[in-house]
Protein backbone atom coordinates (compact mmCIF):
# COMPACT_ATOMS: atom_id res chain seq x y z
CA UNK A 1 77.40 -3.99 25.26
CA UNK A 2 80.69 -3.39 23.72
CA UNK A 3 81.29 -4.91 20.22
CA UNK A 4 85.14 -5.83 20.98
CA UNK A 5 84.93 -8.46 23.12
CA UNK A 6 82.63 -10.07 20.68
CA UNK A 7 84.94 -9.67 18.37
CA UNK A 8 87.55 -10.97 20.34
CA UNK A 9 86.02 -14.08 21.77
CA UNK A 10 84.83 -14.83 18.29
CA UNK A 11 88.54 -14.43 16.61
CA UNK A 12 89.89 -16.36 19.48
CA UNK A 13 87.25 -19.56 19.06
CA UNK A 14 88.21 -19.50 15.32
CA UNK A 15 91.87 -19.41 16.00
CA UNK A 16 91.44 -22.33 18.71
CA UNK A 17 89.80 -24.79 16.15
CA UNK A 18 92.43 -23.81 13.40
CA UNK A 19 95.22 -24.43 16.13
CA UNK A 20 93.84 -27.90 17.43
CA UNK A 21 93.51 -28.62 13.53
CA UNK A 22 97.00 -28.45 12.98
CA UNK A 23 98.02 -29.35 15.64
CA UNK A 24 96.66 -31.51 18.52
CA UNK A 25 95.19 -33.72 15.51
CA UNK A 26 98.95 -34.17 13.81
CA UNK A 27 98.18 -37.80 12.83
CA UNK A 28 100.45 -40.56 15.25
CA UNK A 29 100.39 -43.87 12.96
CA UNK A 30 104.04 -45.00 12.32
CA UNK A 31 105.23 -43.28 15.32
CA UNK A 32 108.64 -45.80 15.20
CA UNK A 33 109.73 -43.76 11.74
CA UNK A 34 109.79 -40.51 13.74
CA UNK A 35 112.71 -39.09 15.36
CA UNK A 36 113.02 -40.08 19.14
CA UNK A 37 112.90 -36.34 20.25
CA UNK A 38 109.46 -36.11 18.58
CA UNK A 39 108.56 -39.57 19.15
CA UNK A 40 108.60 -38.49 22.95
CA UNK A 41 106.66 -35.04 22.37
CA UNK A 42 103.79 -36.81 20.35
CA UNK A 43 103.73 -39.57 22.99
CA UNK A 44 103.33 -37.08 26.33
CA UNK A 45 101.88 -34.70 23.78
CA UNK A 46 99.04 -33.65 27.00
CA UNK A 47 101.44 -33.76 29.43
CA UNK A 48 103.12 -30.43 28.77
CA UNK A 49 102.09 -27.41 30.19
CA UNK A 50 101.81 -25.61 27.42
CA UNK A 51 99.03 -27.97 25.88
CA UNK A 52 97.29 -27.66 29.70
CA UNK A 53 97.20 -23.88 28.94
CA UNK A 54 95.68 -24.26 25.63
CA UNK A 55 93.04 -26.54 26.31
CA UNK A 56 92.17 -24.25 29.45
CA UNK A 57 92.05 -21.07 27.14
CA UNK A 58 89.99 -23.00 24.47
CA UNK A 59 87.19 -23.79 27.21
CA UNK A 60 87.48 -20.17 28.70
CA UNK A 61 87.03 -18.49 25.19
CA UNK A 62 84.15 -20.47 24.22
CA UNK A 63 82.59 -20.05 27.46
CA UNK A 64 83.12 -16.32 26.68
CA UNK A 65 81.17 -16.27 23.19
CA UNK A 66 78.40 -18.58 24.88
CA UNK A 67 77.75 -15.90 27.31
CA UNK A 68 78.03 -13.01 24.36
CA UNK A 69 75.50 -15.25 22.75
CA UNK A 70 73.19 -15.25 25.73
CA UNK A 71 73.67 -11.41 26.43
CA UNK A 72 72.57 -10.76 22.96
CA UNK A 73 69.60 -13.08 23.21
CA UNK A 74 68.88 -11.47 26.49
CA UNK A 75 67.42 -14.87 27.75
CA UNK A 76 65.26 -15.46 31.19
CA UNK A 77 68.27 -15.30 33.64
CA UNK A 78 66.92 -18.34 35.85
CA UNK A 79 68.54 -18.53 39.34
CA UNK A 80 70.83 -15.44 38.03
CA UNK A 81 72.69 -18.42 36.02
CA UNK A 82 73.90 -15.59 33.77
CA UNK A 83 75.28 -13.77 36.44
CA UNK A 84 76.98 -17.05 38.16
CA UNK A 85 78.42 -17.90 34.77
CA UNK A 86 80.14 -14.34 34.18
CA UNK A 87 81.58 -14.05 37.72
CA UNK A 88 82.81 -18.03 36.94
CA UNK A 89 84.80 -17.32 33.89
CA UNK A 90 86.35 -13.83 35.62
CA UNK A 91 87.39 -15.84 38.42
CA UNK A 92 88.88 -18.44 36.14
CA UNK A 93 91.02 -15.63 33.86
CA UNK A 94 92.17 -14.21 36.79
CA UNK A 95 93.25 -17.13 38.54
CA UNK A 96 94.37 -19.53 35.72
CA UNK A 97 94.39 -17.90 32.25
CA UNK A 98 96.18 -14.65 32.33
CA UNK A 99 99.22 -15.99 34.86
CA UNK A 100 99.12 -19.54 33.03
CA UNK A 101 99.36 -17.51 29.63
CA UNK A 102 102.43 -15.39 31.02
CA UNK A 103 103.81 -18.39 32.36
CA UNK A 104 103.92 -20.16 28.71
CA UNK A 105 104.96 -17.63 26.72
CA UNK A 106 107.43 -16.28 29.06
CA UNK A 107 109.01 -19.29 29.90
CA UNK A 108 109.48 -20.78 26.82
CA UNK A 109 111.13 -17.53 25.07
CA UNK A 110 113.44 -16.82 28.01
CA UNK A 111 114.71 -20.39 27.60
CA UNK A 112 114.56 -20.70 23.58
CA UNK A 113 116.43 -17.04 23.56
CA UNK A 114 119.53 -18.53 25.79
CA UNK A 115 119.44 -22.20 24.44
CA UNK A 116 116.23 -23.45 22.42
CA UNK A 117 117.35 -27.07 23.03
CA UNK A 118 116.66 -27.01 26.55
CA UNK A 119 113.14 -26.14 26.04
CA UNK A 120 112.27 -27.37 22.11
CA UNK A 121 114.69 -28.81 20.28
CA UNK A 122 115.21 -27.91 16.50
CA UNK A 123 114.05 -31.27 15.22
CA UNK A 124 110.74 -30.51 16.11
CA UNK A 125 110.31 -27.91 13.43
CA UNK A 126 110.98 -30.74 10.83
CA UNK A 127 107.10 -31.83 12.32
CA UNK A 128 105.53 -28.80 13.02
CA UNK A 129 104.60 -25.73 11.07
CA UNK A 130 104.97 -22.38 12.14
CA UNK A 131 101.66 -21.52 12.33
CA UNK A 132 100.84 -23.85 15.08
CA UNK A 133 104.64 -23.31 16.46
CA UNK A 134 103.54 -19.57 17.47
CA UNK A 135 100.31 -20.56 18.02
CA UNK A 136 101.40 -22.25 21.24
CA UNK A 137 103.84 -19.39 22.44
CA UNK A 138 102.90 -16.20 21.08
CA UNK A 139 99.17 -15.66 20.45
CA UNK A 140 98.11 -17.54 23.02
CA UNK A 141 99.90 -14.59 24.93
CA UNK A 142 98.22 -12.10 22.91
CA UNK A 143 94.78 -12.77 23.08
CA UNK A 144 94.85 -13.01 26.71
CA UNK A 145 96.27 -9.38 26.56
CA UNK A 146 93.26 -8.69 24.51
CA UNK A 147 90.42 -9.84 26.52
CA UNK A 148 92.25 -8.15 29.81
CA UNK A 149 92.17 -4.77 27.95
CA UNK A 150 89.02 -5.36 26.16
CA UNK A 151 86.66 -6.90 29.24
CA UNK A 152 86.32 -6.30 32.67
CA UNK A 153 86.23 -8.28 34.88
CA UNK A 154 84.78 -8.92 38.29
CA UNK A 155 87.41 -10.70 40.63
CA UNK A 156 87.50 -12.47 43.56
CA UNK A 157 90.15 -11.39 46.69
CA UNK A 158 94.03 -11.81 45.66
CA UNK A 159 94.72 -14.36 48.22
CA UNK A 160 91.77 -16.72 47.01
CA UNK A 161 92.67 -16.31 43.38
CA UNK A 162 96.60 -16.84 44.49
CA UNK A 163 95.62 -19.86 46.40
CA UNK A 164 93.76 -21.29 43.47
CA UNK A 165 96.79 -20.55 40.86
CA UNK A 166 99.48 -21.57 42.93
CA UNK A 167 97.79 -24.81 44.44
CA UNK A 168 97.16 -25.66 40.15
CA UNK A 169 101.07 -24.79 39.91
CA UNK A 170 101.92 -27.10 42.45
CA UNK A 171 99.36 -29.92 40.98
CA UNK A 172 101.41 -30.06 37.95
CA UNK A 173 104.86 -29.91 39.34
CA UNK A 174 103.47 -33.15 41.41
CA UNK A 175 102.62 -34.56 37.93
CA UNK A 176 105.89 -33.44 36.85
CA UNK A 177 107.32 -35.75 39.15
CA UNK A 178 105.05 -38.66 38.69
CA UNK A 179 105.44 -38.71 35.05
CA UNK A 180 108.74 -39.42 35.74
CA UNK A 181 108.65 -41.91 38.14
CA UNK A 182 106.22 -43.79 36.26
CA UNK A 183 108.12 -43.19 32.44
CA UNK A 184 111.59 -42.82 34.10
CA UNK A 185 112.40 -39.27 32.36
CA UNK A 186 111.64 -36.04 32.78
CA UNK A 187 109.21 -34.18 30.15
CA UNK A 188 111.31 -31.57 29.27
CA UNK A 189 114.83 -31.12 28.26
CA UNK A 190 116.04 -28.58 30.64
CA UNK A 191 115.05 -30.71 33.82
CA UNK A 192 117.08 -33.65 32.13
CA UNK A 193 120.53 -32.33 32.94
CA UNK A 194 120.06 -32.82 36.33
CA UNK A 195 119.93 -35.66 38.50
CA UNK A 196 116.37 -36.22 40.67
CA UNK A 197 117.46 -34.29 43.76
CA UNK A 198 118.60 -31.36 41.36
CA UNK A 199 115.80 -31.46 39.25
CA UNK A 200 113.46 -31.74 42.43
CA UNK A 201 114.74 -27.92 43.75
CA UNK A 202 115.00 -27.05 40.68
CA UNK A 203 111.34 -27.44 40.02
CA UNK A 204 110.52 -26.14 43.54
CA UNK A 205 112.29 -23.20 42.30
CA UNK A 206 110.27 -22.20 39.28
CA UNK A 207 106.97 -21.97 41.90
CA UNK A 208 108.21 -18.47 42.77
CA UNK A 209 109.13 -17.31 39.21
CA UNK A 210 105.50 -18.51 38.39
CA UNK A 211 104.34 -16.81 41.30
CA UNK A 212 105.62 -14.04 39.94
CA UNK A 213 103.68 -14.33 37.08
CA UNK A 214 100.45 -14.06 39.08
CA UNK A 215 101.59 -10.91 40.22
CA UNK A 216 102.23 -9.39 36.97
CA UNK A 217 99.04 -10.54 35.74
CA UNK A 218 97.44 -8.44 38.27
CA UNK A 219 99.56 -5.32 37.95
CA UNK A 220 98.38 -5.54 34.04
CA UNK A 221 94.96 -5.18 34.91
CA UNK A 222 95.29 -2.63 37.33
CA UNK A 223 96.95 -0.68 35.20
CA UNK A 224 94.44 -1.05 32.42
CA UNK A 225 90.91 -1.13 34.89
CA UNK A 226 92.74 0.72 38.25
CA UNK A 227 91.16 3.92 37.37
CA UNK A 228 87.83 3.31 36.70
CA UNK A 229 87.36 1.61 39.50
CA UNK A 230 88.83 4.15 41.86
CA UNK A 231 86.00 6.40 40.06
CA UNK A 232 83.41 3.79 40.24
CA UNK A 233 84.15 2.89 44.52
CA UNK A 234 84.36 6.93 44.81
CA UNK A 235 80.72 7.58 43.25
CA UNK A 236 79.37 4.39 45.34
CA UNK A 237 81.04 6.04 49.08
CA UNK A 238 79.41 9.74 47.59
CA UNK A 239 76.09 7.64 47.27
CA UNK A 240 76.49 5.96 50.83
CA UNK A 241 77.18 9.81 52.35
């Protein structure tokens, strides 16, 4: 068993508590004293995507270091539970936590490189510290990178996982669009500018950029993995011969 992903998971757990710390925790007394701009981000604080994301990677990575633990333990694998639980959290990076990570980090430093206001406006920083602030964008970007180079994984066909990714996608543009109905604005700035039939296409839109973060996701770990298993399905049809 291979000491980096160890590592990895470990670093990652650590980093998680530190980042929901400083950040998911930010106290929300006296709310009317903050600026309206951050008034409305504490107050749909688990609505954005990005926070969606985070909380999905916290669960995966501690999943992760449960089942190092349990390797390392080398515990009675009832019903192959060990087996069911490995093969659960490779289906759920391929399908939801690489593309969702690409998606975050992408997204939001596209938009902040061409206009920061349309996707988090300056004020913010006058709440939040850096270290969280990157937290959010960058490393969350980075340790998925990690644990595809680091651990391989075992995945279910493209179309399923594609089906599973996209149908998440198209969960949360629904909630996109019930938020506002029910709050009577749009979560983020960029959708704002437009009126609702705008901001309807344009949402529908942003399904195939997304989509084409799925794709990337898998090119990534073909490029890093591709190899070995062309070697490992060329020993297994020499076995079968």
């Amino acid at each position: 068993m291979s000491v980096y992903p160890i590592l990895l998971h470990t670093v990652a757990c650590g980093w998680y508590v530190f980042l929901w710390n400083q950040f998911f925790l930010l106290p929300t007394k006296d709310i009317e004293e903050l600026h309206p701009i951050y008034q409305h981000f504490i107050e749909y604080k688990m609505r954005f995507f990005t926070n969606w994301n985070v909380f999905m990677q916290t669960l995966y990575f501690s999943g992760c270091l449960l089942h190092d633990i349990m390797k390392i333990l080398k515990g009675p694998n009832w019903l192959n539970l060990g087996i069911k639980f490995q093969n659960l959290l490779s289906d759920s990076f391929a399908s939801l936590i690489l593309p969702s990570g690409i998606v975050v980090s992408a997204t939001f430093w596209i938009f902040y490189g061409i206009d920061r206001v349309l996707i988090y406006p300056k004020v913010i920083d006058d709440y939040i510290p850096i270290s969280p602030y990157h937290g959010l964008h960058t490393v969350i970007l980075l340790l998925v990178f990690a644990e595809a180079m680091t651990t391989k994984h075992i995945f279910m066909p493209v179309k399923v996982r594609a089906t599973i990714f996209l149908s998440f996608i198209a969960f949360y543009s629904t909630f996109l669009v019930v938020t506002y109905v029910e709050k009577g604005r749009w979560l983020y700035p960029l959708i704002e500018k437009f009126s609702l039939p705008v901001a309807i296409a344009v949402i529908i839109c942003f399904q195939f950029a997304i989509a084409g973060c799925f794709f990337a996701g898998i090119f990534i770990q073909d490029q890093v993995w591709g190899e070995e298993e062309k070697r490992e399905n060329s020993k297994t049809v020499e076995k079968s011969e």
